[in-house]
Protein backbone atom coordinates (compact mmCIF):
# COMPACT_ATOMS: atom_id res chain seq x y z
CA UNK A 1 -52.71 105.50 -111.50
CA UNK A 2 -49.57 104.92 -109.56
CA UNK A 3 -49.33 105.10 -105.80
CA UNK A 4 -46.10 105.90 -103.66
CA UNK A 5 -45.48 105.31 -100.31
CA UNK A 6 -42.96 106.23 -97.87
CA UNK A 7 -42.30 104.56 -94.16
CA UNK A 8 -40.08 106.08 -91.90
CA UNK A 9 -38.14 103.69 -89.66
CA UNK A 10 -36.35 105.01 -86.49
CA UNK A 11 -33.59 103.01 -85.72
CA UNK A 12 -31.39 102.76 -81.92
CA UNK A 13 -28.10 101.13 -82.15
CA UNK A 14 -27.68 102.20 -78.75
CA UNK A 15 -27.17 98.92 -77.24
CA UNK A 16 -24.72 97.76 -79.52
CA UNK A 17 -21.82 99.81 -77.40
CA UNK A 18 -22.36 97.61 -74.70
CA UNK A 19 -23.30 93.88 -76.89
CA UNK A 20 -20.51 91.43 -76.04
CA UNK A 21 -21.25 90.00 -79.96
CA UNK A 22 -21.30 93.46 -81.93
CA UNK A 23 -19.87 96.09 -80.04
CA UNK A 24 -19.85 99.38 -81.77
CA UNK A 25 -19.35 103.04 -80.63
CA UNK A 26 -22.34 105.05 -81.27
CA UNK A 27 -22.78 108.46 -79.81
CA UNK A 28 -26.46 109.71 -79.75
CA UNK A 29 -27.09 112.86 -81.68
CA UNK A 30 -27.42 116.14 -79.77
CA UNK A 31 -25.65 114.78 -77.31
CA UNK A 32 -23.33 117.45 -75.54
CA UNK A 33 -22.58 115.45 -72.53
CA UNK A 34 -18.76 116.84 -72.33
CA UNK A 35 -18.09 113.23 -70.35
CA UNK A 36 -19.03 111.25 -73.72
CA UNK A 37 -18.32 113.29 -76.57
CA UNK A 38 -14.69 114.28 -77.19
CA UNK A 39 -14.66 118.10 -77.41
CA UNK A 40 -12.33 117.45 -80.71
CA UNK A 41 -15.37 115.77 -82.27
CA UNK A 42 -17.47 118.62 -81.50
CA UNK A 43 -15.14 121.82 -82.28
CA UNK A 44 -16.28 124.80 -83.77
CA UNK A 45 -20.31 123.31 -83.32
CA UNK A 46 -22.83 125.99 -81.83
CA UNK A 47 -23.04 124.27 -78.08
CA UNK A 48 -27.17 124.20 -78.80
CA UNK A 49 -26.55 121.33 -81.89
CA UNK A 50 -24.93 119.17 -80.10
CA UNK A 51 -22.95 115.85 -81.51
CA UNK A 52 -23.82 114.37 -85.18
CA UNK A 53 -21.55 111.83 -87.04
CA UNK A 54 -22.20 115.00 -90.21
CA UNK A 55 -21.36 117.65 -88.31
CA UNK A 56 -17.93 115.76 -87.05
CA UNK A 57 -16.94 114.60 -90.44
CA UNK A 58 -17.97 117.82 -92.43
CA UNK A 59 -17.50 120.68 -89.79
CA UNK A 60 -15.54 120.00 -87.20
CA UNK A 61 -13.01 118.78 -89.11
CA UNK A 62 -12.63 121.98 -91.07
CA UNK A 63 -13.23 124.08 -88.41
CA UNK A 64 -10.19 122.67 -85.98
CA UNK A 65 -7.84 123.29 -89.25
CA UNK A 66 -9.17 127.29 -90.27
CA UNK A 67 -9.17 127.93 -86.11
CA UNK A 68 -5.83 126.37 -85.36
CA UNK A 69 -3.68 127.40 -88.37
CA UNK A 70 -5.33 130.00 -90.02
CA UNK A 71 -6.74 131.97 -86.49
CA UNK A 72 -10.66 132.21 -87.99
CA UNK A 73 -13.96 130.50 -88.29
CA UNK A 74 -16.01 129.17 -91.01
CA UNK A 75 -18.92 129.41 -88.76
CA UNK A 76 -20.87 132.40 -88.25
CA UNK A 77 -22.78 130.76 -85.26
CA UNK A 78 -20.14 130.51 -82.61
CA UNK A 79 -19.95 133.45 -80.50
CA UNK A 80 -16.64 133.06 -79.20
CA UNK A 81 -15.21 136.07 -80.59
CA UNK A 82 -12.90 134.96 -83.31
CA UNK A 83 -13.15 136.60 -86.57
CA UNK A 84 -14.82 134.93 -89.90
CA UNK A 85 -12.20 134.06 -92.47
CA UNK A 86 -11.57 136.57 -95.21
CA UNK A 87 -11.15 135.86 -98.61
CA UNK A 88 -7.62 135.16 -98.91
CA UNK A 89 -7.64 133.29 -95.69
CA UNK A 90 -10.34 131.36 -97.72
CA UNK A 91 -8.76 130.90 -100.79
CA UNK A 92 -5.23 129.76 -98.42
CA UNK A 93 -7.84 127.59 -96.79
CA UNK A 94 -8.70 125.88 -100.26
CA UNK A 95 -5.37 125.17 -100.98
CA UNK A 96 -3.75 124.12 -98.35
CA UNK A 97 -6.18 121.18 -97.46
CA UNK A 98 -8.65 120.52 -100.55
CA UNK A 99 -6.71 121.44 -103.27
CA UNK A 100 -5.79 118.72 -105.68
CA UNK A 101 -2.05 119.89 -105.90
CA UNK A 102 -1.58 122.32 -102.97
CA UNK A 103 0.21 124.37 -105.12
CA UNK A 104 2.49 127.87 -103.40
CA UNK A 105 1.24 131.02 -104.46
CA UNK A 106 3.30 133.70 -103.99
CA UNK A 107 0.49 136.03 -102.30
CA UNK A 108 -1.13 133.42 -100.28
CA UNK A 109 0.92 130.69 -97.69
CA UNK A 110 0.17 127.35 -97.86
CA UNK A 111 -0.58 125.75 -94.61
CA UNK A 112 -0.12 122.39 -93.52
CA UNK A 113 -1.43 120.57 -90.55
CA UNK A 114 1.79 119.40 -89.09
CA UNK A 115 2.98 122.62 -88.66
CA UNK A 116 1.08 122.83 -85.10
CA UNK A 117 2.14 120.01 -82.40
CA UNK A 118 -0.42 117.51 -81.91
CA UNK A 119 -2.85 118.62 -84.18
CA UNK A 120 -2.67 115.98 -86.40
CA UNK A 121 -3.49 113.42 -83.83
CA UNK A 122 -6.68 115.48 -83.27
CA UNK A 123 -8.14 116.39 -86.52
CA UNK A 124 -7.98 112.24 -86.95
CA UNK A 125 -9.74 111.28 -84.08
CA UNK A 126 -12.63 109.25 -85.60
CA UNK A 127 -16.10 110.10 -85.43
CA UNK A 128 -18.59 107.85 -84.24
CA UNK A 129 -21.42 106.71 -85.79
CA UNK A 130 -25.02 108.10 -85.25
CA UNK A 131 -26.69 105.95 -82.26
CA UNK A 132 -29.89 106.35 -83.61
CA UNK A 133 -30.61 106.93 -87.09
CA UNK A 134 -34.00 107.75 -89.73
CA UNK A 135 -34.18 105.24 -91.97
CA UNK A 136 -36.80 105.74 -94.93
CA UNK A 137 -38.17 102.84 -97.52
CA UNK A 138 -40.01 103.42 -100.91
CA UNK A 139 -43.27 101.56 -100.81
C-alpha cells in the first residue's frame, strides 16, 4: 500500500516591496485599492475579483486590445454596456494579435496595436507578481 500526502504552504512576499536587500513589487490578490493597482493592470476585470498576476497577464491584456481597437469585450461579466465580440470580430481578433503570420483577409481587417496613441505603452505595463501565493508539496 502506497500513501500520498499533500501540504499546503501559504506563502507572503509582502515584505519584500519594502526589504532594502530584495526588493520586489508584489501586489496582493483581490486587491482593488485604485491607489495601488494600475487600472491598466486591472482592465476589463469584474470590479468584485480584484487584482491577480493571471488575470493581468491572461485577461487584461486581451481585453485592453478587443476594447480599444476592436470596440467589444471578451468578458461577459462586465456590465459596462459594451457589446460581446461577434464572430468575425473574433476571428479579426485571432489574427491580428495571436496569429502566427497575421495574415490580411480580404473580409476581415487586421488590427494592430499601434494604430491607437499610447496604447502600446499600456498593454506593456508589467504585471506584478502575486504577494502572497499557495504553494503545494507531494509528500
Amino acid at each position: 500500500m502506497v500513501s500520498v500526502g499533500l501540504s499546503r504552504t501559504v506563502v507572503d512576499n509582502g515584505d519584500l516591496g519594502y526589504s532594502a536587500i530584495a526588493r520586489s513589487k508584489c501586489l496582493t490578490p483581490g486587491d482593488r485599492n485604485p491607489t495601488w493597482v494600475d487600472a491598466d493592470l486591472n482592465y476589463g476585470v469584474s470590479y468584485s475579483y480584484g487584482y491577480t498576476f493571471d488575470s493581468c497577464s491572461m485577461i487584461t491584456k486581451n481585453e485592453m486590445l478587443a476594447r480599444e481597437l476592436l470596440y467589444c469585450t471578451f468578458s461577459p461579466l462586465v456590465g459596462d454596456n459594451m457589446e460581446r465580440c461577434s464572430a468575425n470580430q473574433s476571428v479579426a481578433f485571432y489574427w491580428s494579435f495571436l496569429g502566427a503570420n497575421q495574415t490580411i483577409t480580404p473580409d476581415l481587417p487586421v488590427f494592430y496595436i499601434d494604430n491607437k496613441a499610447g496604447l502600446r505603452k499600456r498593454y506593456e505595463k508589467p504585471c506584478p507578481a502575486d504577494c502572497i501565493q499557495d504553494r503545494f508539496v507531494i509528500l
